[in-house]
N, C-alpha and C. Protein backbone atom coordinates (compact mmCIF):
# COMPACT_ATOMS: atom_id res chain seq x y z
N UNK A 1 75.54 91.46 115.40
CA UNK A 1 75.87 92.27 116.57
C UNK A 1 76.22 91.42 117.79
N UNK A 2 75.25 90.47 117.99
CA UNK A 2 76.28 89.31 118.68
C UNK A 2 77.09 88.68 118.99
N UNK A 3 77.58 88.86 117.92
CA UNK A 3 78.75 88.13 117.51
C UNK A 3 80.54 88.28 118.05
N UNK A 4 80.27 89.64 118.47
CA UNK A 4 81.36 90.67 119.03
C UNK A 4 82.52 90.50 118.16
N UNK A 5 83.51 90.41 118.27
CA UNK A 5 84.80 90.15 117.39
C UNK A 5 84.31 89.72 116.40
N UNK A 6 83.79 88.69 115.77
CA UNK A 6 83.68 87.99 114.79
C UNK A 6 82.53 89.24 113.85
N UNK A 7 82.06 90.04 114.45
CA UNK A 7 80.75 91.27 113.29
C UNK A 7 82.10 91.53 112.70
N UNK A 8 83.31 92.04 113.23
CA UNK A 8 84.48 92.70 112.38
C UNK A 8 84.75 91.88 111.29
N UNK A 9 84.85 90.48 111.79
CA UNK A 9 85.49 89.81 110.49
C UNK A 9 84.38 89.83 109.28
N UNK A 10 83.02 89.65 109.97
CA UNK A 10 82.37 89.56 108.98
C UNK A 10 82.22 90.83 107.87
N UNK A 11 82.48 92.09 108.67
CA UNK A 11 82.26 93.18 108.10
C UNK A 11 83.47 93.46 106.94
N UNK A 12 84.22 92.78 107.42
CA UNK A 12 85.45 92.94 106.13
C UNK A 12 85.51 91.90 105.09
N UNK A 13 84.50 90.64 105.63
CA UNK A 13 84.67 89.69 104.73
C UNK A 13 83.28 90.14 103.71
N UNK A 14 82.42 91.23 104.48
CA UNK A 14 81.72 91.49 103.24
C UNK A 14 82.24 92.32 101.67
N UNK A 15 82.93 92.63 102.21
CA UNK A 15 83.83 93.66 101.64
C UNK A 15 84.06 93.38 100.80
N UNK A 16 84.90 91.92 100.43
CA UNK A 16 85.47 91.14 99.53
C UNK A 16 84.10 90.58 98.46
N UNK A 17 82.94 90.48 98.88
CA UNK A 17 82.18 90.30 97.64
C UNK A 17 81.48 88.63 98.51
N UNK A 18 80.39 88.11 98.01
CA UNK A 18 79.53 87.45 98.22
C UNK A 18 80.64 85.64 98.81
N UNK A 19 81.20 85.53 97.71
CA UNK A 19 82.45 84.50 98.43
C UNK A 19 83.97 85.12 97.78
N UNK A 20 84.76 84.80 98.47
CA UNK A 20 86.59 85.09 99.01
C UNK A 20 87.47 84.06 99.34
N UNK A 21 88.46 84.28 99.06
CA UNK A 21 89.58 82.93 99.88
C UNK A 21 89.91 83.70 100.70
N UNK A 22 90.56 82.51 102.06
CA UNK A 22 91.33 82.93 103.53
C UNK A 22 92.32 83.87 102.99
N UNK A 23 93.19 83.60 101.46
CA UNK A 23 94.44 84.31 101.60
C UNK A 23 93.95 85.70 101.31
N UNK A 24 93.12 86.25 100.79
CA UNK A 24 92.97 87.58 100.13
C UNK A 24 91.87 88.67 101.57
N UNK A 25 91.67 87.78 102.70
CA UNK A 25 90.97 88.09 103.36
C UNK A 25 91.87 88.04 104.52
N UNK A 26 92.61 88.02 104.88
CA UNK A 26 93.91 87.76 105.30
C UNK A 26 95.00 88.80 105.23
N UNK A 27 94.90 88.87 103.99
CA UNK A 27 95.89 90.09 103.25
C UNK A 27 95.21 91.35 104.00
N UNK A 28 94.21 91.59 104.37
CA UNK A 28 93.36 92.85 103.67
C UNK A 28 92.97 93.28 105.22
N UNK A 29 92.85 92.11 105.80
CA UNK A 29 91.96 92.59 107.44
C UNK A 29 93.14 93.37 108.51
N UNK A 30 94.33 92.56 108.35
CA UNK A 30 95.13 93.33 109.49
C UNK A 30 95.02 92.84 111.07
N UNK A 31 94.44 91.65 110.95
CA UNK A 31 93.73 91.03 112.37
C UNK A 31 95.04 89.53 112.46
N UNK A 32 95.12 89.78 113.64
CA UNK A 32 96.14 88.71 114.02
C UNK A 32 95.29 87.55 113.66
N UNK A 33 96.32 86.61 112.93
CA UNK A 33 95.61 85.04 112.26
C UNK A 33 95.28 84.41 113.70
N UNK A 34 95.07 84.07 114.25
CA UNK A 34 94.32 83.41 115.62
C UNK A 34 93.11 83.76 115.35
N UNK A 35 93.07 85.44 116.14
CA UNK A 35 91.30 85.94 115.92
C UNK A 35 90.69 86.03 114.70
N UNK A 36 91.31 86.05 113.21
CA UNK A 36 90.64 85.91 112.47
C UNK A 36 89.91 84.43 111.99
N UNK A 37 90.87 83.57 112.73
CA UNK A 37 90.67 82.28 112.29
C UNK A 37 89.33 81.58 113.44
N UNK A 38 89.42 82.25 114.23
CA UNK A 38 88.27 82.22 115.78
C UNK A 38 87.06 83.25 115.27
N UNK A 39 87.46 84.38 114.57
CA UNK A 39 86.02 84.69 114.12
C UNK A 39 85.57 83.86 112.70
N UNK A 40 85.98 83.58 111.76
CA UNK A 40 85.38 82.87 110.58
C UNK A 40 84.72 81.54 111.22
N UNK A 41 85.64 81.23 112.45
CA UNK A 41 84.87 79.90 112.94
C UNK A 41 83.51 80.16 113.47
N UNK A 42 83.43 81.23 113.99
CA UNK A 42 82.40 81.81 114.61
C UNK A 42 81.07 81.97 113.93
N UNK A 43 81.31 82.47 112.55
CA UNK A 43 80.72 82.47 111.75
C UNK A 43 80.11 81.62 110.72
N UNK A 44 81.09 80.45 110.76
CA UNK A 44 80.44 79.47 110.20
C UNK A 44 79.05 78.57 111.16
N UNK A 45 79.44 78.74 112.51
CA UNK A 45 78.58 78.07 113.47
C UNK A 45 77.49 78.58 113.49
N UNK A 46 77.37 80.14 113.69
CA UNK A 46 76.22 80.89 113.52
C UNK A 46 75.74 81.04 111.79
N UNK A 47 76.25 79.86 110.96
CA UNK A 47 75.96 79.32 109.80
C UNK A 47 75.59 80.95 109.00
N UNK A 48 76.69 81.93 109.06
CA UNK A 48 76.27 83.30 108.21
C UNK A 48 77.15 82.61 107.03
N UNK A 49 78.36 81.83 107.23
CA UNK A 49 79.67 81.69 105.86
C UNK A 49 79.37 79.63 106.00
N UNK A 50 79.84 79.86 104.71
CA UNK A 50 80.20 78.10 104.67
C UNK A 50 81.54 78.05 104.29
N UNK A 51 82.44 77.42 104.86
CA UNK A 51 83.79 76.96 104.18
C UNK A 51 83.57 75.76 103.45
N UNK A 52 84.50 75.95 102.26
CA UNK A 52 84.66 75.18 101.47
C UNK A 52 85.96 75.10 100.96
N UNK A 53 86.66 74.10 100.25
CA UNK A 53 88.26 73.75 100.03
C UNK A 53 88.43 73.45 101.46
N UNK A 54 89.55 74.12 102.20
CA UNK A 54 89.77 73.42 103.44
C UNK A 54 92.11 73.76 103.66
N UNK A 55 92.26 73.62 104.06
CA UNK A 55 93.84 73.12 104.44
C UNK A 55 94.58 73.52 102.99
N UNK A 56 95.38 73.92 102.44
CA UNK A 56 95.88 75.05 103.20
C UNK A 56 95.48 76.36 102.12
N UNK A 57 94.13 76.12 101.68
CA UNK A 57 93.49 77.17 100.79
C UNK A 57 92.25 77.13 101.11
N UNK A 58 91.74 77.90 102.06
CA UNK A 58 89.77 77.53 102.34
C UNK A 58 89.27 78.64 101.74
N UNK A 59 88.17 78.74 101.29
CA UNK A 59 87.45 79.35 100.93
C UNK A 59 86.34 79.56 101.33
N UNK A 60 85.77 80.76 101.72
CA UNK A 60 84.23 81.12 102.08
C UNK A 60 83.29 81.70 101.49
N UNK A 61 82.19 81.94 101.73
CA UNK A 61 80.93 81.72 100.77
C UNK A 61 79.69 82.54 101.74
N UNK A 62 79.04 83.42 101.82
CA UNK A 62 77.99 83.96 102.55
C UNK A 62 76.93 82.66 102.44
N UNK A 63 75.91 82.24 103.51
CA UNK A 63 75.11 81.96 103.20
C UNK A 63 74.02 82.43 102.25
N UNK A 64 73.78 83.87 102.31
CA UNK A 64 72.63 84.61 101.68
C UNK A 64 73.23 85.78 101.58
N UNK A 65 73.29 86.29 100.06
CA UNK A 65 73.19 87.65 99.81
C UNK A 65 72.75 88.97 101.04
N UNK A 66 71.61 88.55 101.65
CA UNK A 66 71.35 89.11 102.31
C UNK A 66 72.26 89.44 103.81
N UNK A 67 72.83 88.67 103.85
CA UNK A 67 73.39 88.65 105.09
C UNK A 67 75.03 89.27 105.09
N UNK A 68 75.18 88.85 103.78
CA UNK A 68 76.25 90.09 103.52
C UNK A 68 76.17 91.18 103.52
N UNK A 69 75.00 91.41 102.48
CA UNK A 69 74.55 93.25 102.85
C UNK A 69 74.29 93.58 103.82
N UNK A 70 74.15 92.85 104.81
CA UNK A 70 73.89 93.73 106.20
C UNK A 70 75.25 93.75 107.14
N UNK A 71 76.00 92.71 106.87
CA UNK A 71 77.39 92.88 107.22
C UNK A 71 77.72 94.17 106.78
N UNK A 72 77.81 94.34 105.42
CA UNK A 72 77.92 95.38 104.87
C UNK A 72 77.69 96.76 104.83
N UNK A 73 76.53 97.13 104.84
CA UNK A 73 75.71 98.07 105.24
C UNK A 73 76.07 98.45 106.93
N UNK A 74 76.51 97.52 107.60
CA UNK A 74 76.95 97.97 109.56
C UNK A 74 77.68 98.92 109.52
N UNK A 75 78.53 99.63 108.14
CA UNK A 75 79.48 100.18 108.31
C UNK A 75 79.05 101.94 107.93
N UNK A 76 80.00 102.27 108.40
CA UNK A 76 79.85 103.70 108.62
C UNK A 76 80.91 103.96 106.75
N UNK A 77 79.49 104.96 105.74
CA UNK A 77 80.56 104.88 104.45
C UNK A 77 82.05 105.41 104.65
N UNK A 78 82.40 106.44 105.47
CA UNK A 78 83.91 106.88 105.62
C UNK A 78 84.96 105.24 105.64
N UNK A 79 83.95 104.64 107.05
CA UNK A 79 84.99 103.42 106.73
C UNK A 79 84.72 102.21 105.98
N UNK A 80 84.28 101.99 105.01
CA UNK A 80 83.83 101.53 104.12
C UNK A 80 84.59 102.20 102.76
N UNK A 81 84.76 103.28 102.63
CA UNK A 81 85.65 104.00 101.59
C UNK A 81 87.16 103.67 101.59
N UNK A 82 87.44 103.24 103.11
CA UNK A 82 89.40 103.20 103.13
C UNK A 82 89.22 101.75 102.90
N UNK A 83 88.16 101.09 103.51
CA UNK A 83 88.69 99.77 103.76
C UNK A 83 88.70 99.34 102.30
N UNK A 84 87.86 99.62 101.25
CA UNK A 84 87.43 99.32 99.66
C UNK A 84 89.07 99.97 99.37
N UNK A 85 89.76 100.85 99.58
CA UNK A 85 91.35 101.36 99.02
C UNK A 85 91.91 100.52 99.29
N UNK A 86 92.12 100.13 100.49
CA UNK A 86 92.57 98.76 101.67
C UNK A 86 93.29 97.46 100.73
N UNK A 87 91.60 97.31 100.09
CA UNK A 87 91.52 95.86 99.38
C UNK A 87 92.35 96.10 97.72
N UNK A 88 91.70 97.40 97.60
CA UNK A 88 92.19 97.33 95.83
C UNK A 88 93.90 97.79 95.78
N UNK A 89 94.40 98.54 97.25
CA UNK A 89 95.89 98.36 97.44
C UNK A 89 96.12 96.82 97.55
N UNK A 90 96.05 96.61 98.29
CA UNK A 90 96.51 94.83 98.51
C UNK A 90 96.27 94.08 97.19
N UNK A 91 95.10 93.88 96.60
CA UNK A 91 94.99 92.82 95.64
C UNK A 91 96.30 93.32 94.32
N UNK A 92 96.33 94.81 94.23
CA UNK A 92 97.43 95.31 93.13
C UNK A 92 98.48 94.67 93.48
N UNK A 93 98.43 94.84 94.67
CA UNK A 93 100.04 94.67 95.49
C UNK A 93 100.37 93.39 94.86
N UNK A 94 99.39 92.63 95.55
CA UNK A 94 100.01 90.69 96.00
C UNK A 94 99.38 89.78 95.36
N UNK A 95 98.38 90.41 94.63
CA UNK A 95 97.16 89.05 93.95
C UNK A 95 97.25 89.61 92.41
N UNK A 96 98.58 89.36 91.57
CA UNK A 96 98.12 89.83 90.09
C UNK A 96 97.49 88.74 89.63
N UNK A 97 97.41 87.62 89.87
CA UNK A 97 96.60 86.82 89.05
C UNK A 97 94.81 87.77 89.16
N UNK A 98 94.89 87.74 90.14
CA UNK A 98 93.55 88.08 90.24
C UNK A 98 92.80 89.86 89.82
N UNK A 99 93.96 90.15 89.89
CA UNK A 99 94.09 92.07 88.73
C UNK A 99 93.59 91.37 87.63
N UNK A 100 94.60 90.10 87.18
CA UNK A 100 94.47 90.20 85.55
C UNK A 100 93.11 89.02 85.17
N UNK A 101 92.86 88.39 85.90
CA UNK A 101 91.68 87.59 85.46
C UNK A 101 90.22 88.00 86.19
N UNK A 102 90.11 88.74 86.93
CA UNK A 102 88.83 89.71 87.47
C UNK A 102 88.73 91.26 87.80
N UNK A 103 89.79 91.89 86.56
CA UNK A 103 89.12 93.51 86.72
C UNK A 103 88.52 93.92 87.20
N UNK A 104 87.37 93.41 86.92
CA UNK A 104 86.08 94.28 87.38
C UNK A 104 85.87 94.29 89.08
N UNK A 105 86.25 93.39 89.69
CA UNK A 105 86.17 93.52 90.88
C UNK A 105 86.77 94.08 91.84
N UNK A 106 88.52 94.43 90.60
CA UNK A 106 89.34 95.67 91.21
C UNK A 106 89.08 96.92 90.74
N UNK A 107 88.11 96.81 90.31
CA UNK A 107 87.18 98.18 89.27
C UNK A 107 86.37 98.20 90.50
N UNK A 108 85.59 97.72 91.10
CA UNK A 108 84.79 97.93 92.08
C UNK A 108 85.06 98.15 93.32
N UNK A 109 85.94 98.19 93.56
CA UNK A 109 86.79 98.46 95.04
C UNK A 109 87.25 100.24 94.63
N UNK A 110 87.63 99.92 93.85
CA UNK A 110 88.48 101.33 93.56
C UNK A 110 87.50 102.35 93.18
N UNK A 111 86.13 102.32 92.65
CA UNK A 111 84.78 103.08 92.74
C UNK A 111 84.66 103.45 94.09
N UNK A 112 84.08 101.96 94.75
CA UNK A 112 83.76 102.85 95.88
C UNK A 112 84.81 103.20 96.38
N UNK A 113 86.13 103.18 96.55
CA UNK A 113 86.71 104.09 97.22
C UNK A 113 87.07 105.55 96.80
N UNK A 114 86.25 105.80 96.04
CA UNK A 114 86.36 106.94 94.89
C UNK A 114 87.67 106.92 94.39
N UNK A 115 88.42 106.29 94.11
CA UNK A 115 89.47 106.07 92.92
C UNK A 115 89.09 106.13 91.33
N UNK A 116 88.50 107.57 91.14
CA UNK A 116 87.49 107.23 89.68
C UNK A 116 88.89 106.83 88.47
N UNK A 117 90.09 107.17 88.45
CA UNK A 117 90.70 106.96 87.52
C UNK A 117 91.30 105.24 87.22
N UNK A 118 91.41 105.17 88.46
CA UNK A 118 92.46 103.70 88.60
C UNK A 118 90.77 102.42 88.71
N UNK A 119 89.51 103.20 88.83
CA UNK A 119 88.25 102.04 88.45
C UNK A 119 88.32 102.14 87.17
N UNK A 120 88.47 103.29 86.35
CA UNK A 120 87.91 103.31 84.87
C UNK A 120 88.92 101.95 84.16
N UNK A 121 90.70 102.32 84.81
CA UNK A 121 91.50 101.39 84.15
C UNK A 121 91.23 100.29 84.30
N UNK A 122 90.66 99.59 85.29
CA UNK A 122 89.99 98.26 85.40
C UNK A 122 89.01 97.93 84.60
N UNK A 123 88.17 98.59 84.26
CA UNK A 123 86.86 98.91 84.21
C UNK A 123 87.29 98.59 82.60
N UNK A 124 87.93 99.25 82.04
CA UNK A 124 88.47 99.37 80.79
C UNK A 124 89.20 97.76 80.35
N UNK A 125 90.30 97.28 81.59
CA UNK A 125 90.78 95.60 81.08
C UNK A 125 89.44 94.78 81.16
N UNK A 126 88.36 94.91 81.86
CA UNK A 126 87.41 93.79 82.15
C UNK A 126 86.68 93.98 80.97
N UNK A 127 86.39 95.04 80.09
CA UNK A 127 85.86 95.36 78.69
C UNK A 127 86.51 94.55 77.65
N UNK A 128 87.86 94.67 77.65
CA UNK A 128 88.52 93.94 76.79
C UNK A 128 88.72 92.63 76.99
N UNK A 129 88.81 92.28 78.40
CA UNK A 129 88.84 90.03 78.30
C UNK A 129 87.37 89.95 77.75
N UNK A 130 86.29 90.71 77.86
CA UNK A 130 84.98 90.29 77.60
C UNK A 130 84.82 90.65 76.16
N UNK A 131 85.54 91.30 75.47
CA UNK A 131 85.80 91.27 74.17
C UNK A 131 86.24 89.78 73.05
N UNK A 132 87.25 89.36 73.98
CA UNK A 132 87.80 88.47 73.65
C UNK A 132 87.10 87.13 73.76
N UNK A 133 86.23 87.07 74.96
CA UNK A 133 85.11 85.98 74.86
C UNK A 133 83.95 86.44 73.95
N UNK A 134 84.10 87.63 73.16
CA UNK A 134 82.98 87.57 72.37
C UNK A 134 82.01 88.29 73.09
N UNK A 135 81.43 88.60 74.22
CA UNK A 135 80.70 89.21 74.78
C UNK A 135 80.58 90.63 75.36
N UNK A 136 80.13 90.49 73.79
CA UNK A 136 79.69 92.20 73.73
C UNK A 136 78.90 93.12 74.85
N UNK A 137 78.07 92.59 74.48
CA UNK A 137 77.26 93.49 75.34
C UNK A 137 77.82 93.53 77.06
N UNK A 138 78.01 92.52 77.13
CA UNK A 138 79.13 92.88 78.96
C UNK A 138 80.23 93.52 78.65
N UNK A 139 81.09 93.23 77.15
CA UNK A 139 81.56 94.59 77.51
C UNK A 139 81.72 96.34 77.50
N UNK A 140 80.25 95.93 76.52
CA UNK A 140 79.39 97.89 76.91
C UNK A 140 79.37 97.96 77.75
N UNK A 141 78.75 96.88 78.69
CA UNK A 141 79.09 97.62 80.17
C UNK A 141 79.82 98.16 80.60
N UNK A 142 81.04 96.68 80.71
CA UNK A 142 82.25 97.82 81.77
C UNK A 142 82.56 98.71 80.71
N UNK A 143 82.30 98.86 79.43
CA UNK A 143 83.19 99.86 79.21
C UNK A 143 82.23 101.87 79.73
N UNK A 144 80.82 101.13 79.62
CA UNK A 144 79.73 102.37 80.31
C UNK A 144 80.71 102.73 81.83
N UNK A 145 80.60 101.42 82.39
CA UNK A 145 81.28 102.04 83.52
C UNK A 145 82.15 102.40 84.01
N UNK A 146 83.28 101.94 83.59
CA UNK A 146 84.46 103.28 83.06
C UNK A 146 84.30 104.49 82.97
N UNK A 147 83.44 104.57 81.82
CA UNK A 147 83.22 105.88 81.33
C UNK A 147 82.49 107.10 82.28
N UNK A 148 81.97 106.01 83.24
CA UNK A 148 81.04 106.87 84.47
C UNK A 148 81.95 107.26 85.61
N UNK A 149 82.79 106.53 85.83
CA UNK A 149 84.01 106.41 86.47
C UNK A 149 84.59 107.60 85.92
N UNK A 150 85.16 108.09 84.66
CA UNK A 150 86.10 108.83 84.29
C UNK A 150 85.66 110.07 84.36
N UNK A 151 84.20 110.39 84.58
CA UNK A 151 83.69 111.71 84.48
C UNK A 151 83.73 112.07 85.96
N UNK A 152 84.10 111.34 86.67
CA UNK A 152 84.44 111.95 88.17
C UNK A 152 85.66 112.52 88.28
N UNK A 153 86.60 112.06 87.45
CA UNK A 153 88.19 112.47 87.80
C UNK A 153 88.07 114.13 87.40
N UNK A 154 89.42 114.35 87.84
CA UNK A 154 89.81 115.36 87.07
C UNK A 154 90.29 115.96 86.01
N UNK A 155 89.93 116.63 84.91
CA UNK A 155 90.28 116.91 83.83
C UNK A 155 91.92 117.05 83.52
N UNK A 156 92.21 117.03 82.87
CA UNK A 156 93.67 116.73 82.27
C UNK A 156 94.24 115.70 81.13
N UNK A 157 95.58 116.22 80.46
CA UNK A 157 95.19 115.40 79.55
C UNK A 157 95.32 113.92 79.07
N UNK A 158 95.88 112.65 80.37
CA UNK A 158 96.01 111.45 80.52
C UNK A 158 94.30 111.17 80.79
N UNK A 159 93.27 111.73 81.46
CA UNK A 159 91.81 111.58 81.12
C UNK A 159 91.37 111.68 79.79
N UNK A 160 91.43 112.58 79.39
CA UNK A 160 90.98 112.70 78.03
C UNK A 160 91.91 111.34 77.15
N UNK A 161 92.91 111.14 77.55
CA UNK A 161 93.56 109.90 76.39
C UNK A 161 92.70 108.54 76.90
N UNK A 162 92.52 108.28 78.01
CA UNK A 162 91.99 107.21 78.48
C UNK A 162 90.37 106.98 78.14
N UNK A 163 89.81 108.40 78.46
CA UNK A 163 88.59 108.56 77.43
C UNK A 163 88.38 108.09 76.21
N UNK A 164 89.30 108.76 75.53
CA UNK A 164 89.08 108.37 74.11
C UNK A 164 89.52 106.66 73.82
N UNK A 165 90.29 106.12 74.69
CA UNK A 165 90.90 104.75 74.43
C UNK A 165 89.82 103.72 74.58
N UNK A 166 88.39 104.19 75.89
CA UNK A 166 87.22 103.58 76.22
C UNK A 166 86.51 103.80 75.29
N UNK A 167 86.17 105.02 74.77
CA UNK A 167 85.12 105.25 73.60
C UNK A 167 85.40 104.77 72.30
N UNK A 168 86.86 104.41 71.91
CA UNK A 168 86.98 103.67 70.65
C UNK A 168 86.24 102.08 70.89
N UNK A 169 86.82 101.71 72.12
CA UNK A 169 86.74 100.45 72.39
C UNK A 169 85.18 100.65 72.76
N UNK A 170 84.35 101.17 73.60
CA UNK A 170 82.86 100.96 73.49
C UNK A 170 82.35 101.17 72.28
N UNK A 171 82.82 101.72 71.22
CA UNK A 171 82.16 102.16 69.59
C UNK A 171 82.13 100.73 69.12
N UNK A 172 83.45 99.79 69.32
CA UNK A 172 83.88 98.80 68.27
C UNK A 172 82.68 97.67 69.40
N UNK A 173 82.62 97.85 70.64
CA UNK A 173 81.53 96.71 70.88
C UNK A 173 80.17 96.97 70.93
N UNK A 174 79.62 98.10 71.08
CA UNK A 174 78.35 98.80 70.27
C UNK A 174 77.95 98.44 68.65
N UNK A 175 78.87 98.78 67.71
CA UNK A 175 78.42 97.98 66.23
C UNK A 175 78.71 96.69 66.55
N UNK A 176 79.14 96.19 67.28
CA UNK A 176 78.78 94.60 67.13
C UNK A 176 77.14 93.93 67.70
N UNK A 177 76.93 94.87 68.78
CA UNK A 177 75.36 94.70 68.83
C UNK A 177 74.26 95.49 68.61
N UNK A 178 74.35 96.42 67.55
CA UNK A 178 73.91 97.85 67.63
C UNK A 178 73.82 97.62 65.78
N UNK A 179 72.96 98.42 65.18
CA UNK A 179 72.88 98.72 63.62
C UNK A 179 74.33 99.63 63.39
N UNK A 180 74.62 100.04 62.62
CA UNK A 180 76.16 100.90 62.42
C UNK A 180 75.47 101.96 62.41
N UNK A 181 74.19 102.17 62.04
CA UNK A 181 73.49 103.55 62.22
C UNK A 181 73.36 104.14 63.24
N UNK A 182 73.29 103.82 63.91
CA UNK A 182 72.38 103.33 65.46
C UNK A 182 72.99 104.71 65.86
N UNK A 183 71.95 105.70 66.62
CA UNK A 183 72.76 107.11 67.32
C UNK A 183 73.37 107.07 68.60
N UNK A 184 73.59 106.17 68.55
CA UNK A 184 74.40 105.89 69.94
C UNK A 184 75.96 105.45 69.49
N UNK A 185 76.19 104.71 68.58
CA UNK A 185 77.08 104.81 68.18
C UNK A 185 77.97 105.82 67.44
N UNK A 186 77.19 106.90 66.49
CA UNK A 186 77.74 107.90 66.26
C UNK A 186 77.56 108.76 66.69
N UNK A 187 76.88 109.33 67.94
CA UNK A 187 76.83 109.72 68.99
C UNK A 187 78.50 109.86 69.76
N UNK A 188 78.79 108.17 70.30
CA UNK A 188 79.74 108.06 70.61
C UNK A 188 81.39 108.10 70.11
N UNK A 189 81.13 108.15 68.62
CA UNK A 189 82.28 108.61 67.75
C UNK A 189 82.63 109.89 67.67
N UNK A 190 81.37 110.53 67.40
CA UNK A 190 81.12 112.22 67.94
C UNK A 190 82.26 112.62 68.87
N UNK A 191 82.22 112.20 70.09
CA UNK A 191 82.24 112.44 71.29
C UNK A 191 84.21 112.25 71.50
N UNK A 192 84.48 110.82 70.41
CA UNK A 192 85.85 110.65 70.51
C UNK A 192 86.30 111.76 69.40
N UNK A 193 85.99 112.06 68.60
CA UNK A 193 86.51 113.29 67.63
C UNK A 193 86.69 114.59 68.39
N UNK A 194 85.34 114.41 69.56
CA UNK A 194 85.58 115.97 69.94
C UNK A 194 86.99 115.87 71.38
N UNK A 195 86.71 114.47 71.74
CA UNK A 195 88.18 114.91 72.81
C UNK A 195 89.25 114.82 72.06
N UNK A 196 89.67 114.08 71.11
CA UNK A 196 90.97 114.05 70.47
C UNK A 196 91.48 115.34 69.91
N UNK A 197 90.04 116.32 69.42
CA UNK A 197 90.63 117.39 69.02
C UNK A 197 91.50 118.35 70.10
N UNK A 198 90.44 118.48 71.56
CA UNK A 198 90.59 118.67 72.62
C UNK A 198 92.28 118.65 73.00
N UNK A 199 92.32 117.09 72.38
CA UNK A 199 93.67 116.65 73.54
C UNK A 199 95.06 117.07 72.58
């Protein structure tokens, strides 16, 4: 709160997640590069961020978890909801490297901004690179959270296809850590028989 100008930067640089680069924080704030570059300084002095890299790619870093969440938390959720659209517009826009090698974090922007369809599709690629490393069980996750994601949207029948596209793909990484018996798995096969009939 001290901080005056520089609480803004921080409040958007929480936004971006525990550490961020200048360019994607940059993209996203809308703050003339002077004052943004006068508040991160600001912030490093009052030692909340550490820069690291430097010229002409820096990167920042919260000191403490904690101090992000309270950056974080300063915000009122209405604006906290656009600014999370804000970011997951921009990163689609201008950062595909970073669509295609961290989903999940454009899965998480697009949650909280209640974007339940366009989180699940993230939610759904970060299932499958974690497939591909073999790691199953992270990708039950995202693919759970997808699926939690998709029950917010609205019914129709590109939901129901995307449904069923998560539930094949959570079935096939469930028997990989799961008995083939296991009622959760045919549970979840259940569940793709009954939307396909559906759809």
């Amino acid at each position: 709160d001290r901080l005056s100008s520089a609480k803004t930067v921080a409040q958007l640089a929480a936004m971006l997640g525990r550490d961020f680069p200048y360019a994607l924080l940059e993209a996203v704030c809308g703050l003339d590069p002077a004052v943004l570059r006068s508040g991160l300084a600001q912030l490093v002095r009052a030692d909340i961020l550490h820069e690291q890299g430097g010229v002409p790619a820096p990167h920042y870093v919260f000191t403490h978890a904690l101090l992000q969440d309270a950056a974080y938390q300063s915000q009122l959720r209405a604006q906290r909801r656009e600014r999370h659209a804000r970011i997951a517009d921009v990163i689609e826009a201008r950062f595909p490297r970073l669509v295609e090698s961290e989903p999940q974090r454009l899965a998480h922007h697009c949650a909280e901004a209640q974007l339940a369809e366009r989180a699940a599709r993230h939610y759904q690629r970060a299932g499958q690179l974690a497939l591909e490393r073999l790691a199953n069980a992270e990708a039950v996750d995202y693919f759970r959270q997808g699926l939690e994601q998709l029950a917010q949207a609205a019914e129709n029948l590109d939901r129901h296809l995307l449904e069923i596209e998560l539930r094949v793909a959570l079935g096939g990484a469930l028997a990989a850590i799961l008995p083939v018996d296991a009622a959760e798995v045919g549970d979840n096969y259940a569940a793709v028989r009954a939307l396909a009939e559906r759809a």
